[in-house]
Protein backbone atom coordinates (compact mmCIF):
# COMPACT_ATOMS: atom_id res chain seq x y z
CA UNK A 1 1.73 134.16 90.43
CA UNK A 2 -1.75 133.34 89.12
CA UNK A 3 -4.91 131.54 90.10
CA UNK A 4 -5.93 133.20 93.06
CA UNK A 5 -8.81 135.04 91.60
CA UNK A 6 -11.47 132.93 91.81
CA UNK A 7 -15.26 132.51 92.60
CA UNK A 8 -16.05 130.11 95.30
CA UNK A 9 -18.09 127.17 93.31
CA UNK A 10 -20.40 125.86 95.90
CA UNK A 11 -21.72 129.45 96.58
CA UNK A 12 -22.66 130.20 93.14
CA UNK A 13 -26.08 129.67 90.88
CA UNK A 14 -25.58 127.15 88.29
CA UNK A 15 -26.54 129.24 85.88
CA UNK A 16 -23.71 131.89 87.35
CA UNK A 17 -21.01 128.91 87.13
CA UNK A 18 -21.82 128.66 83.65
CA UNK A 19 -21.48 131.98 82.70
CA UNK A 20 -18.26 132.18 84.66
CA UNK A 21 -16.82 129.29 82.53
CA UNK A 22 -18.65 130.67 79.29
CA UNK A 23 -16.29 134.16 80.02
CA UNK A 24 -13.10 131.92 80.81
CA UNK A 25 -13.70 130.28 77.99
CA UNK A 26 -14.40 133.71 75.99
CA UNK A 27 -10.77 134.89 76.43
CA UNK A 28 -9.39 131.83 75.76
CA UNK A 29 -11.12 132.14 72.12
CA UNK A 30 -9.75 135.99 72.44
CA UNK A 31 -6.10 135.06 73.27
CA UNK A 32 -6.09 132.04 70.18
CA UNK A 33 -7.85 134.56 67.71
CA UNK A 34 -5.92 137.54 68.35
CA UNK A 35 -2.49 136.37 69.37
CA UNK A 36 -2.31 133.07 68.02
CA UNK A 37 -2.72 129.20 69.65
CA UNK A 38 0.08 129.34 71.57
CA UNK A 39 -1.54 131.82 73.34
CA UNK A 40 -3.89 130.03 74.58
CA UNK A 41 -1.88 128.70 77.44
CA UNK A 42 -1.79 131.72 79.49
CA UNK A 43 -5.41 131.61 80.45
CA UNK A 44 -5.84 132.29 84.09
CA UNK A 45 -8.73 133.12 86.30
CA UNK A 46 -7.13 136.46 87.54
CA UNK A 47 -7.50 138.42 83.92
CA UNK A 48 -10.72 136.30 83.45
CA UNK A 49 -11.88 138.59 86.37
CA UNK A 50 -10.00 141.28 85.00
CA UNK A 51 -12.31 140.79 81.72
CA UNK A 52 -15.97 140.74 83.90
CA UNK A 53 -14.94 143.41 85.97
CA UNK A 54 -13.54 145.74 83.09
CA UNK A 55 -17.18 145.16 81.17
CA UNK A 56 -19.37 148.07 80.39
CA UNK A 57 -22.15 148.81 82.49
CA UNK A 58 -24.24 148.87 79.67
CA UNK A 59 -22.53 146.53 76.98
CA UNK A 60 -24.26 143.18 75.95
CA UNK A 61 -23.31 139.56 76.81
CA UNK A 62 -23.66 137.50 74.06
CA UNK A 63 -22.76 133.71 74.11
CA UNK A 64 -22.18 131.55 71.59
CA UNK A 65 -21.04 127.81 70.91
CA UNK A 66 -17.55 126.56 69.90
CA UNK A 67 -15.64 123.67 69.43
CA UNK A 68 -12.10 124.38 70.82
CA UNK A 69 -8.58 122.29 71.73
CA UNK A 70 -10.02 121.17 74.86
CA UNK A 71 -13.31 119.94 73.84
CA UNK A 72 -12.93 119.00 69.74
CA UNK A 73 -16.12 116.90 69.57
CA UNK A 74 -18.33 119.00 71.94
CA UNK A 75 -19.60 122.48 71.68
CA UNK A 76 -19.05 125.07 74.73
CA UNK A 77 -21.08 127.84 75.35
CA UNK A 78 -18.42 130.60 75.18
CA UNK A 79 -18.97 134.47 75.52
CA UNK A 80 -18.93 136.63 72.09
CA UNK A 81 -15.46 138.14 71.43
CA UNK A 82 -15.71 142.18 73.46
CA UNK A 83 -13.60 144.78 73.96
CA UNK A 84 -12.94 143.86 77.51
CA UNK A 85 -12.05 140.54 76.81
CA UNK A 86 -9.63 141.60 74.09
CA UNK A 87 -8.14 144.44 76.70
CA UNK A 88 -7.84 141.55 79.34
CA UNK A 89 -6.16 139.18 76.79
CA UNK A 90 -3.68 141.69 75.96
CA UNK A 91 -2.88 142.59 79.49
CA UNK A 92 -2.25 139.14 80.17
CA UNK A 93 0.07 138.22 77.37
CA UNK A 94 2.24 141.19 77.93
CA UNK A 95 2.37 140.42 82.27
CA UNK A 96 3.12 136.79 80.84
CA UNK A 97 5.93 137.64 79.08
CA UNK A 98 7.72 139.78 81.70
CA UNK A 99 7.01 137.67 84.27
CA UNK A 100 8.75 134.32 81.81
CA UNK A 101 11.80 136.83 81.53
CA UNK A 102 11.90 137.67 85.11
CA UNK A 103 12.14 133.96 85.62
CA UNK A 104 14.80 133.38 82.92
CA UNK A 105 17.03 135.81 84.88
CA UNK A 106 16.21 135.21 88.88
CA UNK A 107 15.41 131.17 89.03
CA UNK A 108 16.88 127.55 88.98
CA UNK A 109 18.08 126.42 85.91
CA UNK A 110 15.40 124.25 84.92
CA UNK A 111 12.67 127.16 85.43
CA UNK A 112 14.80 129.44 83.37
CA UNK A 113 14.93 127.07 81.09
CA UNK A 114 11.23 126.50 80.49
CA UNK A 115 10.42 129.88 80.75
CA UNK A 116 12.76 130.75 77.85
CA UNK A 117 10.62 128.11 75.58
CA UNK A 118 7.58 129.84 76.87
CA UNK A 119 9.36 132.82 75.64
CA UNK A 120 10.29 131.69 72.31
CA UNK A 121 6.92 130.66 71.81
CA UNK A 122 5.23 134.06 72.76
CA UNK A 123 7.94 136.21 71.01
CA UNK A 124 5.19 136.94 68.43
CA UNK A 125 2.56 137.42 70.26
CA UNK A 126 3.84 139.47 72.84
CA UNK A 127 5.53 141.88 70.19
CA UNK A 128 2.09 142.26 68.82
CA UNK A 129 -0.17 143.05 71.85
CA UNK A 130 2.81 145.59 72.82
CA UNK A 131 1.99 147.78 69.54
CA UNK A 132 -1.67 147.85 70.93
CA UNK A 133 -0.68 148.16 75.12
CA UNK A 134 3.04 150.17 74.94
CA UNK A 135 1.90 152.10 77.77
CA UNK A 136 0.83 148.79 79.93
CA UNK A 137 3.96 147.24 78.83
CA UNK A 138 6.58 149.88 80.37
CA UNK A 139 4.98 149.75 83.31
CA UNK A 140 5.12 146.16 83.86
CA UNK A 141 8.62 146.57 82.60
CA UNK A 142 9.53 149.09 85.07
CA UNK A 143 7.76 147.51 88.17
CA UNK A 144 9.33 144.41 87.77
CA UNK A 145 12.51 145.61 87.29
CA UNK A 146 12.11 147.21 90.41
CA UNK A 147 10.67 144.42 92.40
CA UNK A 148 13.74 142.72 90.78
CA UNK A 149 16.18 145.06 92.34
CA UNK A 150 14.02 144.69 95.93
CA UNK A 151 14.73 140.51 95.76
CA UNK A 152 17.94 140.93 95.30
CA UNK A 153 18.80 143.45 97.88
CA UNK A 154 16.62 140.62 99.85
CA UNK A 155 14.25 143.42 101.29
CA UNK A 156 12.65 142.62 104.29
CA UNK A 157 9.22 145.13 103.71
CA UNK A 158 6.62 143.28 102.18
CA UNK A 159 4.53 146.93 101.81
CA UNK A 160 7.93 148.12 99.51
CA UNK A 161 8.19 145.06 97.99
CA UNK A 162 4.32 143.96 97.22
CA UNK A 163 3.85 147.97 96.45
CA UNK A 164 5.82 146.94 93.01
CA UNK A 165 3.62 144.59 91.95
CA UNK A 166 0.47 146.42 92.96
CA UNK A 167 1.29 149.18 91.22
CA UNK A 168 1.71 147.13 87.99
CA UNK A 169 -1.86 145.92 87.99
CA UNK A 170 -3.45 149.00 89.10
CA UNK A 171 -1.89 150.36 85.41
CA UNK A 172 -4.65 147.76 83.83
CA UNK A 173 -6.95 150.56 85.00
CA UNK A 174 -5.68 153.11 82.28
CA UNK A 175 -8.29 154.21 79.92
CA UNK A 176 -11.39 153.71 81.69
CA UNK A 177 -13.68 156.85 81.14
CA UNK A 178 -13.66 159.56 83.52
CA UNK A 179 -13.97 159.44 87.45
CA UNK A 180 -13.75 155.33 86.66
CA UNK A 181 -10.43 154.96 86.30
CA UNK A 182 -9.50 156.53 90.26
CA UNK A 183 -11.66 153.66 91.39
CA UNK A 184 -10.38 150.88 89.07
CA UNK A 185 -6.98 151.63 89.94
CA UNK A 186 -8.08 151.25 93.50
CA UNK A 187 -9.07 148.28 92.86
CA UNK A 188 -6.35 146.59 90.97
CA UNK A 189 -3.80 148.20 93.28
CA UNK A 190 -5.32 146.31 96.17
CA UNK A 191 -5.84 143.36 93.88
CA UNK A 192 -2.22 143.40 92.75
CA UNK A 193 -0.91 143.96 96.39
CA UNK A 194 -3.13 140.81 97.91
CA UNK A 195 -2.12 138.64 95.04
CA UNK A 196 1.58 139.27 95.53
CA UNK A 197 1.67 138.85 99.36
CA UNK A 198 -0.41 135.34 99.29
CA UNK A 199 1.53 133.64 96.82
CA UNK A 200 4.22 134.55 99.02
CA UNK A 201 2.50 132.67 102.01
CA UNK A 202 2.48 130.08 99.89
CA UNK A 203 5.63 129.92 98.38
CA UNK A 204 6.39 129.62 101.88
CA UNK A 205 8.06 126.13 102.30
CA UNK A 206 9.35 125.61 98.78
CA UNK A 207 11.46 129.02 98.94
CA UNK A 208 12.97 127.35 101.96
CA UNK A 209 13.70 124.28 100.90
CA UNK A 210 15.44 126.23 98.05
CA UNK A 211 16.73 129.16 99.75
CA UNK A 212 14.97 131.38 97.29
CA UNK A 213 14.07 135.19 98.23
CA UNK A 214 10.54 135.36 99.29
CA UNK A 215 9.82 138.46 101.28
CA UNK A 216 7.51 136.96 104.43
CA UNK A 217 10.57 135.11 104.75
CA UNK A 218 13.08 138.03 105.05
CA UNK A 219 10.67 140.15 107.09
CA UNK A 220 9.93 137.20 110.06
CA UNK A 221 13.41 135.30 109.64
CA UNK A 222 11.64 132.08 109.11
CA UNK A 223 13.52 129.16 108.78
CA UNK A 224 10.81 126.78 109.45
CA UNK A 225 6.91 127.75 109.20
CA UNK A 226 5.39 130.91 109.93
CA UNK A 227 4.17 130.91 113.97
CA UNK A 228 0.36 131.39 114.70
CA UNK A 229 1.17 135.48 115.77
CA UNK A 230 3.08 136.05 112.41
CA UNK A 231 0.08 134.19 110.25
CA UNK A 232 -2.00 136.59 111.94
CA UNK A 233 -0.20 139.90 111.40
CA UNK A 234 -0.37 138.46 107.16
CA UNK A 235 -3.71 138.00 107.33
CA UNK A 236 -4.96 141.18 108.98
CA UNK A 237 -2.68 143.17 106.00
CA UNK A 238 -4.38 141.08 103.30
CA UNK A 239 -7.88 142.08 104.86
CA UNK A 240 -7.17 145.37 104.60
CA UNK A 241 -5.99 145.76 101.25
CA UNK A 242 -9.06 142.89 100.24
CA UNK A 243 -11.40 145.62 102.12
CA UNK A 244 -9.94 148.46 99.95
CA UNK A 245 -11.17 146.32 97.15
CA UNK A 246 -14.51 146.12 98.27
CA UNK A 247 -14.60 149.70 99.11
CA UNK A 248 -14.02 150.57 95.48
CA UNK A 249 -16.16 148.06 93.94
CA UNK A 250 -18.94 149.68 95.39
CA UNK A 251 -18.06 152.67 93.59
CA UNK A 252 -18.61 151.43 90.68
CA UNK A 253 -21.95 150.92 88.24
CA UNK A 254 -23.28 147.16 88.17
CA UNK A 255 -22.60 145.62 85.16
CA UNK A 256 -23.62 141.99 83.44
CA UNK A 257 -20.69 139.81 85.35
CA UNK A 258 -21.97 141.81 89.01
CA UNK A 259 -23.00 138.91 90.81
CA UNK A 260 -20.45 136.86 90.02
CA UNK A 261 -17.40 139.53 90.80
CA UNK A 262 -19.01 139.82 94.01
CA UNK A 263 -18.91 136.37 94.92
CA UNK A 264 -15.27 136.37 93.89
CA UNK A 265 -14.26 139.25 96.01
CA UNK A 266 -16.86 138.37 98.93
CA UNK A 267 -16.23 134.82 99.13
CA UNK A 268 -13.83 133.24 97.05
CA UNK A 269 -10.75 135.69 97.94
CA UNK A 270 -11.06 134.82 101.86
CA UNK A 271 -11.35 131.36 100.88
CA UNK A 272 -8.58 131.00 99.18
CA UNK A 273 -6.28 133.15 101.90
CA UNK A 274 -8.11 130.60 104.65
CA UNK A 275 -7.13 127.56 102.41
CA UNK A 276 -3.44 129.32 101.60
CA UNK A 277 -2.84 129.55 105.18
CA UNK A 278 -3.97 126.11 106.45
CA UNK A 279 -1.64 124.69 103.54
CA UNK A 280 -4.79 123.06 101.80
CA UNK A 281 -5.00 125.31 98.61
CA UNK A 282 -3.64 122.86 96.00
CA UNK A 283 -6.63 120.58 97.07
CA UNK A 284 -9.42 123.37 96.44
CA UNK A 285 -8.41 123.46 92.90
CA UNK A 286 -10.47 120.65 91.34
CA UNK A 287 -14.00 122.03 89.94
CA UNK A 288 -13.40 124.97 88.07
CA UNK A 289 -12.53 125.43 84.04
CA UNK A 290 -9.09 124.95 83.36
């Protein structure tokens, strides 16, 4: 349920592109040095945004460069290790985890079965970014149990069922100082929500094929594709919530990563809900850090 996140490339400076990967890169370092190689793996462009967003108005970018698994005989330019990235890394490791066990106990057997060796290999990690995040961690406990109970009462509301997983991100807003942390939860609610309803859209035809829960499915009793009118009523609830978002961003002080969140919430989110719908995301996924 990851990847959506993302700047759109071809409307953003080179030097911004760089930076963006130079971040990505940053918790990538973050995730190996404080919860070990394995890690590593999790990276995603969601809590890479997470990271840039969650940055202090007034807190420095530094860069540096490293060698890492990916590139062994080249240096990257990679962002200095901050507290944001290390808050972001946490976060990630810990909605990792749940989301690996949710799939051990709702999915086909192979799934479960790779997400128990994802599991086994985070066991460690995940223990230790839960002494620093206990708070984070029961809620994304809680929520998911919940959303768990919702999939398999087959719930046809996507606002009950989406509301779960919304209100697990919007708990990444918990210790931001003052007035802040109204409008960050704003934000990651609305973040959460949009994230959860188009991965269902696109989940679309391989939850038919095999019959799993998927909650656009339950609400329009699709058995085939989703009609033009239905598409239509998705989209205008994923503009709304993507509008919230903006709303609340513009609450909020510029900081270092400003230019590039708003090209990510501007430009890249309806991209990627235009390319969901017309079935051509997997193909817009070439050209940015992996």
């Amino acid at each position: 349920m990851f990847g959506y996140i993302r700047p759109l490339k071809p409307e953003l400076k080179v030097k911004d592109f760089e930076r963006f990967k130079a971040c990505y890169c940053g918790l990538c370092h973050s995730l190996g040095k404080e919860y070990g190689f394995s890690a590593r793996f999790i990276l995603n462009f969601d809590f890479t945004f997470m990271a840039m967003l969650l940055w202090g108005a007034e807190a420095p970018v530094c860069y540096t460069a490293k060698r890492c698994p990916m590139s062994p005989f080249k240096k990257k330019c990679v962002c200095c290790h901050s507290d944001s990235l290390s808050v972001s890394a946490g976060y990630s490791l810990i909605l990792t985890w749940w989301k690996l066990r949710d799939t051990v106990n709702d999915d086909t057997f192979f799934k479960a079965l790779l997400a128990r060796l994802g599991m086994l290999f985070l066991r460690r990690a995940y223990k230790k970014a839960v002494k620093r995040y206990p708070e984070f961690d029961e809620t994304v406990r809680d929520r998911l149990k919940a959303l768990s109970v919702f999939e398999k009462e087959n719930c046809p509301s996507i606002d009950m069922v989406s509301d779960c997983f919304a209100e697990l991100l919007a708990a990444a807003a918990k210790g931001a100082e003052g007035s802040m942390e109204r409008i960050y939860r704003e934000v990651f609610y609305h973040m959460g929500r949009w994230i959860y309803i188009i991965d269902a859209v696109n989940d679309v035809e391989e939850d038919i094929k095999h019959k799993s829960y998927n909650p656009v499915l339950t609400r329009y009793g699709v058995s085939d594709k989703l009609s033009d009118e239905q598409a239509e009523e998705l989209k205008i609830t994923l503009a709304h919530s993507l509008n919230f978002i903006i709303s609340a961003y513009g609450l909020l002080p510029k900081n270092p990563w400003s230019d590039i969140i708003e090209n990510i919430i501007y430009l890249g989110m309806p991209y990627v809900s235009d390319a969901v719908f017309s079935g051509t995301f997997r193909n817009v996924r070439d050209g940015l850090p992996r």
